[in-house]
C-alpha atoms as a PDB file:
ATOM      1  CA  UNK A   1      97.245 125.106 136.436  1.00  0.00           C
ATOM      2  CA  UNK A   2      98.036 124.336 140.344  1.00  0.00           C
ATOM      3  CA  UNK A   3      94.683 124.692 142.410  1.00  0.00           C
ATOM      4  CA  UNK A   4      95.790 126.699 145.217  1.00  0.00           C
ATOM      5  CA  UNK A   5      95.441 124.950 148.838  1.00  0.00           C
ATOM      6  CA  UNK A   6      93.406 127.070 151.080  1.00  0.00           C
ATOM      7  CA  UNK A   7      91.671 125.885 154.170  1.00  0.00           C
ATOM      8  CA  UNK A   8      88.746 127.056 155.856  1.00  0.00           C
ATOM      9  CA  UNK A   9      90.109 128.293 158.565  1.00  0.00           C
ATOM     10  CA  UNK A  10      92.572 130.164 157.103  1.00  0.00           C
ATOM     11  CA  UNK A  11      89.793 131.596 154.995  1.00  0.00           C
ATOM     12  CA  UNK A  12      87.811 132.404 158.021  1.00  0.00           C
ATOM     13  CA  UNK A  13      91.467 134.402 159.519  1.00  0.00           C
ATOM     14  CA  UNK A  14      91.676 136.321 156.692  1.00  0.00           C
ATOM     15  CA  UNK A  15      88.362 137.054 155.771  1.00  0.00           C
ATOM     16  CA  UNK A  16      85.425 137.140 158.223  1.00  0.00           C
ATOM     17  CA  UNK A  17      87.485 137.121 161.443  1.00  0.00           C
ATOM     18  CA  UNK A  18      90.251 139.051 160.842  1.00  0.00           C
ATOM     19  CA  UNK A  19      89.297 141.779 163.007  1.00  0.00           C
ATOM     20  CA  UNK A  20      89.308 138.960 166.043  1.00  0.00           C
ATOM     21  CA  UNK A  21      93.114 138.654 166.415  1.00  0.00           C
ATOM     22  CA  UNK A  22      95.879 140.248 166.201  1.00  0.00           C
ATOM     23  CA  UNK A  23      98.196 140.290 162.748  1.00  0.00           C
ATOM     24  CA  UNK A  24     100.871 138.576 164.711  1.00  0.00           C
ATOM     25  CA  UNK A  25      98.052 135.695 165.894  1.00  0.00           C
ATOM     26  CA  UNK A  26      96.932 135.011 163.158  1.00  0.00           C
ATOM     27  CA  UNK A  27      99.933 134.612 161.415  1.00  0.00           C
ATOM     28  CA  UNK A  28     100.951 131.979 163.856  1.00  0.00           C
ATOM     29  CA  UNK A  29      97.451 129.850 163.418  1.00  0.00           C
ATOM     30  CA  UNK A  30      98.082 130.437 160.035  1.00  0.00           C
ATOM     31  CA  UNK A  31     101.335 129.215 159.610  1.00  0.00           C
ATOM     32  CA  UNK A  32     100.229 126.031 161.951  1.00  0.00           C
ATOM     33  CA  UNK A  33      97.678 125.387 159.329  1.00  0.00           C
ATOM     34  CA  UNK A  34     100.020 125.399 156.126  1.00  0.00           C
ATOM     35  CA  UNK A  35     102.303 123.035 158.274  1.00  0.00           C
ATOM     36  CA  UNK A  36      99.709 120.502 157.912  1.00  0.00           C
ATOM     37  CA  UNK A  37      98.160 121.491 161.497  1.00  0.00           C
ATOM     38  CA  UNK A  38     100.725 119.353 163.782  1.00  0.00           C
ATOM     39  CA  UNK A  39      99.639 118.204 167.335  1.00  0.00           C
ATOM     40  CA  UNK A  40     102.435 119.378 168.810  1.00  0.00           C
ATOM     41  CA  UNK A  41     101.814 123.029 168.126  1.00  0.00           C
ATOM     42  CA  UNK A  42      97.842 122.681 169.754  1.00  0.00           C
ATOM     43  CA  UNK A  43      98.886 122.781 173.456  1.00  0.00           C
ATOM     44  CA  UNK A  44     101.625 125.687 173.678  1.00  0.00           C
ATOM     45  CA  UNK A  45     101.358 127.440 170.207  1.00  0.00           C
ATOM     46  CA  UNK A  46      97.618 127.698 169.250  1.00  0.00           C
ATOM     47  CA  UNK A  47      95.312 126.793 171.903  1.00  0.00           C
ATOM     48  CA  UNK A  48      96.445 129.834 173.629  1.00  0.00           C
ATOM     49  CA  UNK A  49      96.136 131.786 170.776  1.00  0.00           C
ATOM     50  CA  UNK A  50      92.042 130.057 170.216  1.00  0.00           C
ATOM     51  CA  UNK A  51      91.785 130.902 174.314  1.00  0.00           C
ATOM     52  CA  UNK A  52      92.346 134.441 174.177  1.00  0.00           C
ATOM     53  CA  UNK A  53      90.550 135.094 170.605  1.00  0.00           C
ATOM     54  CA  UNK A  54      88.007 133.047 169.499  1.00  0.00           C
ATOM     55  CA  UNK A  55      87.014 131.066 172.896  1.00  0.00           C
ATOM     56  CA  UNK A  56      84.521 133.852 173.980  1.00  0.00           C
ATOM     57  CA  UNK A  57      82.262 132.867 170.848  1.00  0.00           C
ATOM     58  CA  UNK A  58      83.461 129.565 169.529  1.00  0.00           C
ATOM     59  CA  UNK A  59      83.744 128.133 172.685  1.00  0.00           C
ATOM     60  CA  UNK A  60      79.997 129.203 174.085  1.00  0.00           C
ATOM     61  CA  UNK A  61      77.857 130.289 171.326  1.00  0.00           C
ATOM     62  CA  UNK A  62      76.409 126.160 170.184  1.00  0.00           C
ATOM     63  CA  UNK A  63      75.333 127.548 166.600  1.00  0.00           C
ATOM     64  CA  UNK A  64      79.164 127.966 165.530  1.00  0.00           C
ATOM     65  CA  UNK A  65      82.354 125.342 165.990  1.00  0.00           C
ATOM     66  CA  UNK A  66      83.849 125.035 169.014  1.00  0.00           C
ATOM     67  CA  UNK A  67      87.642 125.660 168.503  1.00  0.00           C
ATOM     68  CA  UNK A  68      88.788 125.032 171.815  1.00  0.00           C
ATOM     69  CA  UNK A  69      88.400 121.409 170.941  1.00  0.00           C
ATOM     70  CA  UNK A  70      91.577 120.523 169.038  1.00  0.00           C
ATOM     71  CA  UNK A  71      89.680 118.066 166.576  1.00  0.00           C
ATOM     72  CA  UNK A  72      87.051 120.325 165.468  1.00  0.00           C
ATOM     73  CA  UNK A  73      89.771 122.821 164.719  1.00  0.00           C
ATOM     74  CA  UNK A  74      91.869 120.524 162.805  1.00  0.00           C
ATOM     75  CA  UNK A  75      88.622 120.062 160.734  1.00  0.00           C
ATOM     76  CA  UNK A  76      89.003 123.485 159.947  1.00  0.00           C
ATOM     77  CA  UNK A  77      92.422 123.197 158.874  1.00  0.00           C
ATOM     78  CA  UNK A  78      91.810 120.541 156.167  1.00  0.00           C
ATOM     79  CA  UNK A  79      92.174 121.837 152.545  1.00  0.00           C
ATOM     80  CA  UNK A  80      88.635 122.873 151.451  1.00  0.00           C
ATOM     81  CA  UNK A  81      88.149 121.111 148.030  1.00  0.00           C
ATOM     82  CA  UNK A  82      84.918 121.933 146.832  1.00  0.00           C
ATOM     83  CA  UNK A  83      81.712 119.883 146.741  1.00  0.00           C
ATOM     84  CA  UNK A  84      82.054 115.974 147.163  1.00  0.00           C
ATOM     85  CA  UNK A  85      81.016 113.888 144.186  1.00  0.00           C
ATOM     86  CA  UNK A  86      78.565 112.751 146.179  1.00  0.00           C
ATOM     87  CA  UNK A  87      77.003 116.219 146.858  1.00  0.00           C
ATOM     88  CA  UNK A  88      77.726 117.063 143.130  1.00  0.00           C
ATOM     89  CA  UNK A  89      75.895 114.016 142.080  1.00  0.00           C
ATOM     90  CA  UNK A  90      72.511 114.936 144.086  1.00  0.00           C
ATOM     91  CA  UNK A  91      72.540 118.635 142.958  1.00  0.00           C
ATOM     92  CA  UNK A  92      73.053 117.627 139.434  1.00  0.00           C
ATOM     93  CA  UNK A  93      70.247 115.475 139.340  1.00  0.00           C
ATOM     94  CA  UNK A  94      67.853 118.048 141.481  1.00  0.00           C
ATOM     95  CA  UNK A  95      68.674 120.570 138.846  1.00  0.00           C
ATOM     96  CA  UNK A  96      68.908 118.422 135.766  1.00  0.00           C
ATOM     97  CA  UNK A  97      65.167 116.983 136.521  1.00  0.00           C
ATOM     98  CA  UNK A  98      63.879 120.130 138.172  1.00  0.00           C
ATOM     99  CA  UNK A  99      64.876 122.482 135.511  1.00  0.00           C
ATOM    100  CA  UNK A 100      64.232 120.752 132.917  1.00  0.00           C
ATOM    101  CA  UNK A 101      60.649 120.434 133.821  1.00  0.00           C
ATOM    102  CA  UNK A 102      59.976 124.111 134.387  1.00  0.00           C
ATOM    103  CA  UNK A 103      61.911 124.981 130.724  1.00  0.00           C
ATOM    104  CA  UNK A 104      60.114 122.312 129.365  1.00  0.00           C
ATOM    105  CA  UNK A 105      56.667 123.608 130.778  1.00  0.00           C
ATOM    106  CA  UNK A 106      57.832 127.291 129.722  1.00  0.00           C
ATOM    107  CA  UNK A 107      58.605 126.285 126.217  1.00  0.00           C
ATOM    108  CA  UNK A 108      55.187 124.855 125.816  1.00  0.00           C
ATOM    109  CA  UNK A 109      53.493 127.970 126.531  1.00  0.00           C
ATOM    110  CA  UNK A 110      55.906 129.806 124.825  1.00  0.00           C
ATOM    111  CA  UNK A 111      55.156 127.762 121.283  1.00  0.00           C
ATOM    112  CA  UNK A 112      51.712 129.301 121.328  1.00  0.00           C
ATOM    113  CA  UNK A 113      52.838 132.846 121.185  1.00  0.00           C
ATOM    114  CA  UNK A 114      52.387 134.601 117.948  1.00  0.00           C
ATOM    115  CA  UNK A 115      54.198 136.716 115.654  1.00  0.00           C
ATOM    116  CA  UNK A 116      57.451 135.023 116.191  1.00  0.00           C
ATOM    117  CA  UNK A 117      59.826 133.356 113.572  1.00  0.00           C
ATOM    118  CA  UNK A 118      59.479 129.590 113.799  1.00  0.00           C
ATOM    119  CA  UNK A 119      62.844 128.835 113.862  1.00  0.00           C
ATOM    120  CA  UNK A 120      64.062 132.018 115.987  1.00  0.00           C
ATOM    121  CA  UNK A 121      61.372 130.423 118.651  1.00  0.00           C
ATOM    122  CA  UNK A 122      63.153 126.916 118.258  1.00  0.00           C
ATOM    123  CA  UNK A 123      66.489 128.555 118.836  1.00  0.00           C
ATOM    124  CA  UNK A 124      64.746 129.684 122.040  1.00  0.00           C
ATOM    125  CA  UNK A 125      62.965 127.228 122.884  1.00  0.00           C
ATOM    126  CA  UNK A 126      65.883 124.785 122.686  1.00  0.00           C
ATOM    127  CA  UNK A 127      68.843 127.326 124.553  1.00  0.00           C
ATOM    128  CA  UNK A 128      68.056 126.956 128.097  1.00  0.00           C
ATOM    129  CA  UNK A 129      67.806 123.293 127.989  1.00  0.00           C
ATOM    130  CA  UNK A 130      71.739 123.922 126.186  1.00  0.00           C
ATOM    131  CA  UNK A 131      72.892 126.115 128.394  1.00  0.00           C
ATOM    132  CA  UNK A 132      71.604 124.169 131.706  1.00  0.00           C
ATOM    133  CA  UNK A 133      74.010 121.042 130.122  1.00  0.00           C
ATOM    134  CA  UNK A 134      76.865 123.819 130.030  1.00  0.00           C
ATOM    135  CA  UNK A 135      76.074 124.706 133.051  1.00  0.00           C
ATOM    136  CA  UNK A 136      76.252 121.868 134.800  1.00  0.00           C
ATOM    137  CA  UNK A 137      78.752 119.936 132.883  1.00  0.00           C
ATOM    138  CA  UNK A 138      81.066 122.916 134.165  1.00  0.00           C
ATOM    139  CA  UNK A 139      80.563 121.794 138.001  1.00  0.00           C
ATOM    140  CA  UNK A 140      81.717 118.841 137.281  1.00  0.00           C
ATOM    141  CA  UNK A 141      84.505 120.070 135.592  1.00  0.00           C
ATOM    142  CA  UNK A 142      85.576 122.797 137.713  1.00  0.00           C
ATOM    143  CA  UNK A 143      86.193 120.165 140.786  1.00  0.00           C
ATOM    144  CA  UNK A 144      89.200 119.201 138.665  1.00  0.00           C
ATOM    145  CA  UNK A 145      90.226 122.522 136.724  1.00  0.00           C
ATOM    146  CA  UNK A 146      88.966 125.424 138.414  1.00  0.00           C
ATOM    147  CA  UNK A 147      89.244 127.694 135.220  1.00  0.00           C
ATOM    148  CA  UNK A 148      85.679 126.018 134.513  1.00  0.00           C
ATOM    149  CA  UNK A 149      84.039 127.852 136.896  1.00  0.00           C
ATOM    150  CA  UNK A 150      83.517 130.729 134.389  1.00  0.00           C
ATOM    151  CA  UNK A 151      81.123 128.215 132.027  1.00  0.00           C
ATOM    152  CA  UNK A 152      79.193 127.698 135.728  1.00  0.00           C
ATOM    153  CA  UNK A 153      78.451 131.623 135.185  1.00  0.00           C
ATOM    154  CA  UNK A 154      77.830 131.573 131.497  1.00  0.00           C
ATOM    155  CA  UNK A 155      75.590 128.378 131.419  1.00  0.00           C
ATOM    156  CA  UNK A 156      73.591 130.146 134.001  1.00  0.00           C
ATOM    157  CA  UNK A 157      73.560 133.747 132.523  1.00  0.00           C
ATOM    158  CA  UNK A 158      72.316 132.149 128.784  1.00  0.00           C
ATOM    159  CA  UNK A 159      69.326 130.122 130.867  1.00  0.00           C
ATOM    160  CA  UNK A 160      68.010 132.984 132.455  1.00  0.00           C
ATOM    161  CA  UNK A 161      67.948 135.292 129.479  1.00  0.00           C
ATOM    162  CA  UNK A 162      66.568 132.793 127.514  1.00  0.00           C
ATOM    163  CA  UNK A 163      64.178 132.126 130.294  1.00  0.00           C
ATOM    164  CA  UNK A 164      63.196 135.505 130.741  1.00  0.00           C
ATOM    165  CA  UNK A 165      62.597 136.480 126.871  1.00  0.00           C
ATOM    166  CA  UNK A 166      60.779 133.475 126.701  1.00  0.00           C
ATOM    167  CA  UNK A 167      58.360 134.821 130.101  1.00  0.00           C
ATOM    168  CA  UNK A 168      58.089 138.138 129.150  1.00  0.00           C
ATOM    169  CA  UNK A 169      57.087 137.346 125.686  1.00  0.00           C
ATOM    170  CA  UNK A 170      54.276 135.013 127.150  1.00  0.00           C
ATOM    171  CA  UNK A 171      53.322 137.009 129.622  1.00  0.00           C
ATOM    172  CA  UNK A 172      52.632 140.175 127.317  1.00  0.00           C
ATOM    173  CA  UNK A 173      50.900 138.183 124.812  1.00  0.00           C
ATOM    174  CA  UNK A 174      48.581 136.699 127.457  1.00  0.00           C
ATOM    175  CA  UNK A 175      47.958 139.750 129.718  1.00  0.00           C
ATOM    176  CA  UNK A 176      48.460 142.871 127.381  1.00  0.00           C
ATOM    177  CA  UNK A 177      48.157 142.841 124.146  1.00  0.00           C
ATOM    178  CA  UNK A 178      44.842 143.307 122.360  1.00  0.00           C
ATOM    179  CA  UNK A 179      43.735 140.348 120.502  1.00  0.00           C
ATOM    180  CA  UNK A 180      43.247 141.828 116.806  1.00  0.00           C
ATOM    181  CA  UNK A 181      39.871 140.772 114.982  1.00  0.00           C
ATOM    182  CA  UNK A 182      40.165 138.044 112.657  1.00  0.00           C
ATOM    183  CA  UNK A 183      42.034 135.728 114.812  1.00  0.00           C
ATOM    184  CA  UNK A 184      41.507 132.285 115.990  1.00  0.00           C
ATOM    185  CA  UNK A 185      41.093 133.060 120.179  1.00  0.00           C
ATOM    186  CA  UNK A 186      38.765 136.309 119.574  1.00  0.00           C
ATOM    187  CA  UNK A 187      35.519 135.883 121.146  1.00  0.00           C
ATOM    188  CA  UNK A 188      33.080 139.070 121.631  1.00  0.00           C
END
């Protein structure tokens, strides 16, 4: 599968700022940005284009780009391709540490609650730590085949259910439900 070349700004034209410029304007920019953004196109194609429609915000507001400056538009007009490994690399390692701390310190209160199958609270015990790896391993994978991205959704769908059985489970047994006579934890 072909991973289709879209830039920002041509996201931006089409999306959020469509209703800044005409269908005709736009076009143009757009068609300047699939032809690889040439410099000979900035000074009597586009910048007139940028001068009449975007200029009154991205030319004064300092919070958002200034497109009347013909390199911080050709920024724009790069192909956006996703997270760098670089940023891939530090979120990975944020989430890989971070998370697995909390499901480890979940899981450890979670092994105390009662009435539970051992194994069925293995099985839960052990699926968000999976499902974080599936997670994960699917960022790395969807920089190079985008039809990964749907394993980014799964991963994090199975870690939160299992997180939030595991929670909810805990929580009841700690803050609702009656401690029966006979057991360990029963003082009067």
């Amino acid at each position: 599968m072909e991973i289709e070349q879209v830039q920002k700004l041509e996201k931006a034209l089409n999306g959020s700022m469509k209703q800044y410029a005409s269908p005709e304007d736009r076009a143009k920019l757009i068609e300047w940005v699939r032809k690889g953004a040439p410099d000979k196109e900035w000074k009597n194609v586009v910048k007139p284009i940028v001068e009449k429609n975007c200029a009154k915000c991205h030319g004064v507001i300092p919070s958002i780009p200034d497109l009347t400056k013909k390199e911080v538009i050709k920024e724009l007009a790069k192909v956006d391709t996703g997270a760098t490994i670089e940023q891939l690399t530090r979120v990975s390692h944020i989430h890989l540490f971070g998370m697995a701390f909390i499901f480890m310190l979940l899981g450890f209160v979670f092994s105390f609650s009662i009435g539970i199958n051992k194994i069925v609270k293995s099985i839960l015990i052990f699926t968000p730590f999976a499902f974080q790896f599936i997670d994960i391993s699917a960022w790395w994978l969807t920089k190079y085949w985008p039809d990964f991205a749907w394993f980014v959704i799964i991963g994090g769908f199975g870690y939160f259910t299992a997180s939030v059985i595991m929670i909810l489970i805990s929580l009841y047994q700690m803050w609702i439900m009656k401690p029966r006579e006979g057991n360990a934890w029963h003082q009067d």
